[in-house]
Protein backbone atom coordinates (compact mmCIF):
# COMPACT_ATOMS: atom_id res chain seq x y z
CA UNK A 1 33.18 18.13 -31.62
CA UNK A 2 29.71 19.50 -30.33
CA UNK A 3 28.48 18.10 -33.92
CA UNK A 4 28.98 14.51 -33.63
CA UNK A 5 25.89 12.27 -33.31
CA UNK A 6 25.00 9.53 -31.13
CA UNK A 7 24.70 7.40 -34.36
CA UNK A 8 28.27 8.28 -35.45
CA UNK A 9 29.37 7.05 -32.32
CA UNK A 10 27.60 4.22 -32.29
CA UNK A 11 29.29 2.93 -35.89
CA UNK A 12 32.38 3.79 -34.42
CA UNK A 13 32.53 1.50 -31.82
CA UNK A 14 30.69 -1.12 -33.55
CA UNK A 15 33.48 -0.40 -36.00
CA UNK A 16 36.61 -0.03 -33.70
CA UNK A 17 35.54 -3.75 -31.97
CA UNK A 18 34.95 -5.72 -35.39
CA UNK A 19 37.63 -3.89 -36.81
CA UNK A 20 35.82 -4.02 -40.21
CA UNK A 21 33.51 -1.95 -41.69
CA UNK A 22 31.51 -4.95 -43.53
CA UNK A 23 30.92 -6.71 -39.96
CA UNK A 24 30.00 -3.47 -38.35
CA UNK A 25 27.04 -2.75 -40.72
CA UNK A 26 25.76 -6.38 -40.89
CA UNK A 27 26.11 -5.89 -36.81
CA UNK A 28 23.90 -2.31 -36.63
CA UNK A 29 21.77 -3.27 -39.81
CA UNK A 30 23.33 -0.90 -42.30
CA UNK A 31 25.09 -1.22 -45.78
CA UNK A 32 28.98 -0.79 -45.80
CA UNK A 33 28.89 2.43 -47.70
CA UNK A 34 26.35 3.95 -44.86
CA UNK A 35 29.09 2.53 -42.22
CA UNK A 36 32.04 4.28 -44.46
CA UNK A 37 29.91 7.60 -44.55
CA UNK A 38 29.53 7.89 -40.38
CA UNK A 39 33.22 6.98 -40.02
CA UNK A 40 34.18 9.53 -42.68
CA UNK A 41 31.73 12.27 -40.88
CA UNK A 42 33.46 11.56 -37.52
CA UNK A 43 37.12 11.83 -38.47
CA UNK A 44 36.01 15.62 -40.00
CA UNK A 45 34.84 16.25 -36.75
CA UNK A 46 37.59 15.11 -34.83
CA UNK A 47 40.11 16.60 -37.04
CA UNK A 48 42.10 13.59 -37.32
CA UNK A 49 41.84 9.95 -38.85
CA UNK A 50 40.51 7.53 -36.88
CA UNK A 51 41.39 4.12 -38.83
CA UNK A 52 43.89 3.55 -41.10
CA UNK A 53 42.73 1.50 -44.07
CA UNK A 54 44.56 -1.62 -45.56
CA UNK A 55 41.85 -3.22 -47.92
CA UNK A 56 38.93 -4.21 -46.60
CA UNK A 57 40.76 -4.74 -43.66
CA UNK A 58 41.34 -1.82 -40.66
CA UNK A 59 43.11 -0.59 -37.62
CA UNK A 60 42.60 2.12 -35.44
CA UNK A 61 44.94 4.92 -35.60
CA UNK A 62 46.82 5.86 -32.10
CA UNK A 63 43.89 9.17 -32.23
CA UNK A 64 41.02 6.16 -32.51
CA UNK A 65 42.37 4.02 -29.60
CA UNK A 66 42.32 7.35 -27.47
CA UNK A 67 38.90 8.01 -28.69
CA UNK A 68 37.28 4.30 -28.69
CA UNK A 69 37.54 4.75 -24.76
CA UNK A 70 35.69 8.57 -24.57
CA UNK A 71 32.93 7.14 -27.26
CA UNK A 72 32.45 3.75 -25.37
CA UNK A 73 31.88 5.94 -21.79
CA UNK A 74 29.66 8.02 -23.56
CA UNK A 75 27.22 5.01 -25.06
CA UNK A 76 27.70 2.90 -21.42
CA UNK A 77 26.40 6.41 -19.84
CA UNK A 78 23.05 6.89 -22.15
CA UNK A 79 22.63 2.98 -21.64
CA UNK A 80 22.76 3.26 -18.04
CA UNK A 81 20.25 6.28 -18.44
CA UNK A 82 17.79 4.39 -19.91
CA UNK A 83 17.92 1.45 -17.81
CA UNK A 84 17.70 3.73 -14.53
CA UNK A 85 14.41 5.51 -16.39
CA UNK A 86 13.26 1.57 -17.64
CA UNK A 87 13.25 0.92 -13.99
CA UNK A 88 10.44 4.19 -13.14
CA UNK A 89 8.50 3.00 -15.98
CA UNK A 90 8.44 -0.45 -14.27
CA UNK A 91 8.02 -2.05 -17.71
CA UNK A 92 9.50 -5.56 -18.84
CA UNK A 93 10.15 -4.60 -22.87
CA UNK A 94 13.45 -3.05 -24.03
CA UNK A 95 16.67 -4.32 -25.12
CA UNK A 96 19.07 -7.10 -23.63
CA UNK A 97 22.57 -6.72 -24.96
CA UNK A 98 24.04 -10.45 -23.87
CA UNK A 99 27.48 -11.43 -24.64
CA UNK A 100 28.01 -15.21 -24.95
CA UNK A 101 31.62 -17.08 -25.04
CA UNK A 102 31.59 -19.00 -27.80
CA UNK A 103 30.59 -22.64 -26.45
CA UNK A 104 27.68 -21.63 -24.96
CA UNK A 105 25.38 -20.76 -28.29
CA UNK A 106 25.04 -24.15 -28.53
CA UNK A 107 22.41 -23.78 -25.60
CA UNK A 108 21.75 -20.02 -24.93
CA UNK A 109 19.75 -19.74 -28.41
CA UNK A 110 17.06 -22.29 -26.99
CA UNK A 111 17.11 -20.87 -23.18
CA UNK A 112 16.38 -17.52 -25.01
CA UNK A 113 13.62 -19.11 -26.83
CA UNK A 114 11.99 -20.22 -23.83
CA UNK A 115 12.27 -16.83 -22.11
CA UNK A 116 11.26 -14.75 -25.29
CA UNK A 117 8.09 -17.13 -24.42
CA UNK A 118 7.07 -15.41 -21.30
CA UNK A 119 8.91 -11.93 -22.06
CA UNK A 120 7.51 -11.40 -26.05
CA UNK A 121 8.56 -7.61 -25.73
CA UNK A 122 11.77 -7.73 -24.54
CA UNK A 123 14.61 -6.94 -27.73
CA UNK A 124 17.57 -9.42 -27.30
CA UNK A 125 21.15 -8.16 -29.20
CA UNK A 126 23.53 -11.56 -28.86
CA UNK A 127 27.47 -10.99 -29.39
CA UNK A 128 29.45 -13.75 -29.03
CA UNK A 129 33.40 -14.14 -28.59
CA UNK A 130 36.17 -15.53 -26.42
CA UNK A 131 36.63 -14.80 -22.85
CA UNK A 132 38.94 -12.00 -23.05
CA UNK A 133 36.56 -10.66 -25.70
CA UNK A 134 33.36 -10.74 -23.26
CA UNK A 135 35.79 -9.60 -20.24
CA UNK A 136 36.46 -6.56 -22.18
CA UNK A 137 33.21 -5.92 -23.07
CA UNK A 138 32.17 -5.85 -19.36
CA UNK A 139 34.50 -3.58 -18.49
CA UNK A 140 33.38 -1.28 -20.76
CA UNK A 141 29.99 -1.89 -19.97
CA UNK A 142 28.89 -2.77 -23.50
CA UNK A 143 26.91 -5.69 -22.08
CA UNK A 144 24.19 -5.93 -19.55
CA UNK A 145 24.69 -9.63 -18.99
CA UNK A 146 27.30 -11.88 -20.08
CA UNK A 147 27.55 -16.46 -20.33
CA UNK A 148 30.61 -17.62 -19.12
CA UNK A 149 31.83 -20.89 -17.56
CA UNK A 150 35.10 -18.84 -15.34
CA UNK A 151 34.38 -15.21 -14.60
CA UNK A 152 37.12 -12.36 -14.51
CA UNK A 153 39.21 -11.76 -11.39
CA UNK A 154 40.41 -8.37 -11.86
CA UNK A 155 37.21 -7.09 -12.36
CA UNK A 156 34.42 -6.23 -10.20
CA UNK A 157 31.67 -8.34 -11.35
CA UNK A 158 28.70 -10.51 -9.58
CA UNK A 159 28.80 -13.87 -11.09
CA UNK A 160 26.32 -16.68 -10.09
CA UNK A 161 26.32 -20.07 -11.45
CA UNK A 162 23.71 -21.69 -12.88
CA UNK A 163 24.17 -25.21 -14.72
CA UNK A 164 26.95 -27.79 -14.21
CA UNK A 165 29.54 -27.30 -17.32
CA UNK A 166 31.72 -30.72 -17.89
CA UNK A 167 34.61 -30.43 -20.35
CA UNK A 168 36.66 -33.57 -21.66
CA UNK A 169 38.49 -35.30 -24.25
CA UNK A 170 36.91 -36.21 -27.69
CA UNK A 171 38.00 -38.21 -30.64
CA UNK A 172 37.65 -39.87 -33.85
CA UNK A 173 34.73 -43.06 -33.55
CA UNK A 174 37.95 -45.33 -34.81
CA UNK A 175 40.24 -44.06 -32.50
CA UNK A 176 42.39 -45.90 -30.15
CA UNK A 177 41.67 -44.54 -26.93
CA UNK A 178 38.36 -45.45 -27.10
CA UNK A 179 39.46 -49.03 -26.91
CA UNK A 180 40.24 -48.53 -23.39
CA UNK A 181 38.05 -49.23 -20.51
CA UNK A 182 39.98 -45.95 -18.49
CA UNK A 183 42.58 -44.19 -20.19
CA UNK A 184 45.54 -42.66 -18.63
CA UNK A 185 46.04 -38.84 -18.50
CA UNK A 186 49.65 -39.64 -19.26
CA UNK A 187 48.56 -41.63 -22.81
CA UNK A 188 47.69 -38.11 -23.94
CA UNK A 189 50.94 -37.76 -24.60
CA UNK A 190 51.25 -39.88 -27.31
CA UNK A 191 48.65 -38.27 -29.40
CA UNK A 192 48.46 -34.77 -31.68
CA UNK A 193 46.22 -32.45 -29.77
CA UNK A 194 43.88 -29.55 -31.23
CA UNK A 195 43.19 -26.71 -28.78
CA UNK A 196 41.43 -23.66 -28.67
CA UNK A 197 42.92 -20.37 -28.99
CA UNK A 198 44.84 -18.21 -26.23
CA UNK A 199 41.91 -16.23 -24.16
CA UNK A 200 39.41 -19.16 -24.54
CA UNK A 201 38.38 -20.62 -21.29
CA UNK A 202 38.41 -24.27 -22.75
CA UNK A 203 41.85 -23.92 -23.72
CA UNK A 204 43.00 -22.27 -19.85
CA UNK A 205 40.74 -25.34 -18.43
CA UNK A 206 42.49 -28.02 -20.61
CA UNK A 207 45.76 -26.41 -19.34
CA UNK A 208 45.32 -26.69 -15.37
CA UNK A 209 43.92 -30.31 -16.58
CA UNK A 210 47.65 -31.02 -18.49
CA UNK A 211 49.17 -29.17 -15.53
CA UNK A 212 48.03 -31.00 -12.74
CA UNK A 213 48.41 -34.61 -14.33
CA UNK A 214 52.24 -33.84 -15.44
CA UNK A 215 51.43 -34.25 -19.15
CA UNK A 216 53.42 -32.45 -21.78
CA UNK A 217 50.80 -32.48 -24.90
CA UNK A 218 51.59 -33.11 -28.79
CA UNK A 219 50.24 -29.34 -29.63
CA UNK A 220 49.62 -30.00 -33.98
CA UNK A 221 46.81 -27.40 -34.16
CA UNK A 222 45.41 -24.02 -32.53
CA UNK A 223 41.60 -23.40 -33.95
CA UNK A 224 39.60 -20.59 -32.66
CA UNK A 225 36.56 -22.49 -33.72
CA UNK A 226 34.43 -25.32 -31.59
CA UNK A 227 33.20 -26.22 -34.80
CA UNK A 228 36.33 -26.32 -37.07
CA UNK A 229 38.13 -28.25 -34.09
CA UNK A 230 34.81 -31.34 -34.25
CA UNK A 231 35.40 -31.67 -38.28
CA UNK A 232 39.15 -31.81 -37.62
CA UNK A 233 38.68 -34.51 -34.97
CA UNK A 234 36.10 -36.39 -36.84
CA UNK A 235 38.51 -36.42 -39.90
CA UNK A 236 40.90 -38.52 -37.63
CA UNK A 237 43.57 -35.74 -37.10
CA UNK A 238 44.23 -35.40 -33.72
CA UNK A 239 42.28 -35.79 -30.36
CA UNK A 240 40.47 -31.93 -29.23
CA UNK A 241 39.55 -31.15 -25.70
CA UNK A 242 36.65 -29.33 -25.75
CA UNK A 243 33.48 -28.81 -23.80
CA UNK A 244 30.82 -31.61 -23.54
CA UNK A 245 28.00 -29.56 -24.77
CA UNK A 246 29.30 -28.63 -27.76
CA UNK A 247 28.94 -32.29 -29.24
CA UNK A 248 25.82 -33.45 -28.38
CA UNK A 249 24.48 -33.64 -31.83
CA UNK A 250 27.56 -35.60 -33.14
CA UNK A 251 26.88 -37.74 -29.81
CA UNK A 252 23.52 -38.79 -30.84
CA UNK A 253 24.51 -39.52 -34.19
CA UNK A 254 27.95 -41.61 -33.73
CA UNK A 255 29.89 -38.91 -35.45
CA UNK A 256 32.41 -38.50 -32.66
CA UNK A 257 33.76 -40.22 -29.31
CA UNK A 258 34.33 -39.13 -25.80
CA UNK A 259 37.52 -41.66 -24.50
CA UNK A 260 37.04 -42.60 -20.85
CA UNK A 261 40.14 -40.49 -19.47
CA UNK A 262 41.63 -40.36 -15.78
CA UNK A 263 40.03 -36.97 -13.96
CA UNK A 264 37.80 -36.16 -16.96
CA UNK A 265 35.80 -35.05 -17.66
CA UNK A 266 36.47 -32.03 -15.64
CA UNK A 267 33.32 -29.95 -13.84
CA UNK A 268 33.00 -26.44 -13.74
CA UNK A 269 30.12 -24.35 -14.00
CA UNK A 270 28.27 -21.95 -16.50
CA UNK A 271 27.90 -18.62 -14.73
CA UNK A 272 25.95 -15.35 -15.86
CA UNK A 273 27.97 -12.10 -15.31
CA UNK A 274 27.73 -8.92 -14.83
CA UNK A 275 29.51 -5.55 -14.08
CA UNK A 276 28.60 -4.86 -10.02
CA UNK A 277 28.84 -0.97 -11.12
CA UNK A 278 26.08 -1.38 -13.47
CA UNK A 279 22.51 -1.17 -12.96
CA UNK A 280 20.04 -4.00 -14.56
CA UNK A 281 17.41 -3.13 -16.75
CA UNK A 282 13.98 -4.93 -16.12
CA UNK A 283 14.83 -7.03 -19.26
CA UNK A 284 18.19 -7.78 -18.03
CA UNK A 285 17.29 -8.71 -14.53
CA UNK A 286 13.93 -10.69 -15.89
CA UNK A 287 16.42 -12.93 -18.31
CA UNK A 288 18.99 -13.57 -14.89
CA UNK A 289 16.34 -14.52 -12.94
CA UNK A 290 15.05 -16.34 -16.00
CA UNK A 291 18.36 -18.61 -16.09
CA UNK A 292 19.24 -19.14 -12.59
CA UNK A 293 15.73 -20.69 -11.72
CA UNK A 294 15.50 -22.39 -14.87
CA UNK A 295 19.01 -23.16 -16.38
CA UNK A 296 19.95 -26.29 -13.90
CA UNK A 297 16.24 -28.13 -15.18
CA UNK A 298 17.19 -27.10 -18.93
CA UNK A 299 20.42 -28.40 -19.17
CA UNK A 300 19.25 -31.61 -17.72
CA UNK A 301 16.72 -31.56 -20.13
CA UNK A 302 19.18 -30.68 -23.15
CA UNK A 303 22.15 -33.05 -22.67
CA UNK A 304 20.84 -35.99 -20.55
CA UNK A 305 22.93 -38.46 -19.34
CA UNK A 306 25.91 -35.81 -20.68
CA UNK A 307 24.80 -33.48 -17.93
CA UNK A 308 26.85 -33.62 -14.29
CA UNK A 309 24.79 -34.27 -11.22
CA UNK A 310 23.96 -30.21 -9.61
CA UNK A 311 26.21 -30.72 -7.05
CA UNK A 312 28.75 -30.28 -9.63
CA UNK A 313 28.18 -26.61 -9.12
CA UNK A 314 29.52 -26.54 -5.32
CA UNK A 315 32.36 -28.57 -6.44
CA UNK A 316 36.11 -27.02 -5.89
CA UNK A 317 37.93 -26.61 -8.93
CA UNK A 318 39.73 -29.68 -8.22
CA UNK A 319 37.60 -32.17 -11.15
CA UNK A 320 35.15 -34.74 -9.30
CA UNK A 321 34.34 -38.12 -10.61
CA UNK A 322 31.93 -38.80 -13.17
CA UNK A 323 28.20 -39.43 -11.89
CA UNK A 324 27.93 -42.93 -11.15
CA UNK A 325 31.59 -43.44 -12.13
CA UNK A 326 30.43 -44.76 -15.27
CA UNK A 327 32.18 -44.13 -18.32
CA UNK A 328 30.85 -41.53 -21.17
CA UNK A 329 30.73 -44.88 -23.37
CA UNK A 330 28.07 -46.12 -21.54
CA UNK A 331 26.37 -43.43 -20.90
CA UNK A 332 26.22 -43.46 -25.13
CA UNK A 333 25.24 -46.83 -24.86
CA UNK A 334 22.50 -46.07 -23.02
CA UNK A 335 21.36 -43.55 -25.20
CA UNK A 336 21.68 -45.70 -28.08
């Protein structure tokens, strides 16, 4: 295999994550036919097949699951190379590879804007994905930095928290519970609930919520999408528990509700990750220092009245009371 290039290998893993050939060239900024050709190269070199082809759809063969992991430790070694030489040149340009889970690119996109402001040169690659997604990425060291409101345990990472991250209930403008000065958590009960898919940290958050208050939900729908869960919500078809900063704009707007429900919302904490094994890059190190001086004054500035006090941050996991003990209804009142 002394023939295969670093570009080759680079497809194939872009490849072997999306698990289609389409995403992968959108991803490295090739046409499909150019990803087909690498893939094609590889597998003579090899000696074997490394996907097996349904369609447009693909899955790696038992020879490309064994591979993916020699390929992946052989771009995570070059990356750390250049970071280690970035670090002699003492320069702040180069590439940031920064995995987000999916709630937080409704925030990180401005928070890079603002650091792209005083760090022009610096190259920022965004992937975005579930927890589990991001955890795995870590691991195999695909990312220098990840956004994450609960960090992995069986991995040896540093995580530091940053910004106050409240997660709650949120319904239709017309919907009952919103009736209701406080709400239950046992009146859940009576209502169809749409939740995130298995892996996402919303939906493990919404279950130690259901946990600890004894409720037994009405499950109708599981939606890997913030977005598809809002426009289900809005449409009056169940009640979604979701993060708070994912429905800001429909906040402003009086698209959708947040009910004033017993323990919510609940208060955890946005975190940036990484692997301790790895060593920064300027670029990565500028953008964490970047967000944990500036993330706690940005959020406050993004979400208002929506934001948790910063002591949020120190809180146990246990959920704390709302600032002020005022309901999310009149915090929207106010903003109205």
């Amino acid at each position: 295999m002394k023939n295969i290039t670093l570009r080759q290998l680079r497809v194939f893993a872009s490849a072997a994550r999306l698990l289609n050939f389409g995403k992968a060239a959108a991803e490295l900024h090739l046409t499909p036919p150019a990803v087909s050709m690498q893939i094609r190269e590889l597998e003579q070199q090899v000696g074997l097949p490394l996907f097996e082809r349904h369609g447009k759809a693909v899955s790696l063969t038992v020879t490309g699951e064994y591979f993916v992991v020699y390929a992946r430790r052989v771009l995570a070694t070059l990356r750390d190379a250049e970071d280690a030489l970035a670090r002699f040149r003492g320069l702040e340009s180069g590439r940031l590879t920064l995995g987000l889970v999916s709630t937080a690119k409704y925030f990180v996109p401005r928070l890079l804007t603002n650091f792209r402001q005083e760090h022009p040169h610096i190259e920022v690659r965004l992937t975005i994905g579930n927890r589990e997604q991001l955890v795995a990425q870590l691991q195999g060291k695909e990312l220098d930095l990840a956004i994450m409101g609960r960090p992995p345990r069986d991995l040896a990472t540093r995580a530091e928290p940053f910004a106050a991250h409240p997660l709650g209930i949120v319904c239709a403008v017309d919907h009952p519970l919103l009736r209701s000065e406080q709400v239950p958590a046992r009146a859940l009960a009576q209502h169809p609930l749409i939740i995130r898919e298995s892996g996402s940290g919303t939906r493990r958050a919404m279950e130690d919520y259901l946990r600890e208050h004894h409720v037994q939900p009405r499950i109708d729908m599981e939606l890997p999408s913030n977005e598809t869960i809002k426009q289900t919500v809005m449409a009056g078809m169940g009640i979604g528990f979701l993060s708070l900063h994912t429905v800001g704009m429909e906040l402003r707007h009086g698209l959708i509700g947040i009910p004033d429900v017993e323990g919510l919302p609940l208060v955890r904490s946005w975190q940036v990750v990484h692997l301790s094994s790895k060593t920064l890059s300027p670029s990565a190190e500028a953008f964490r220092y970047f967000v944990l001086e500036n993330g706690e004054a940005f959020m406050a500035r993004e979400f208002g009245a929506l934001q948790p006090l910063p002591q949020a941050l120190s809180a146990p996991p246990a959920p704390p009371a709302a600032p002020e003990a005022r309901s999310p209804r009149a915090a929207r009142a106010d903003r109205d």
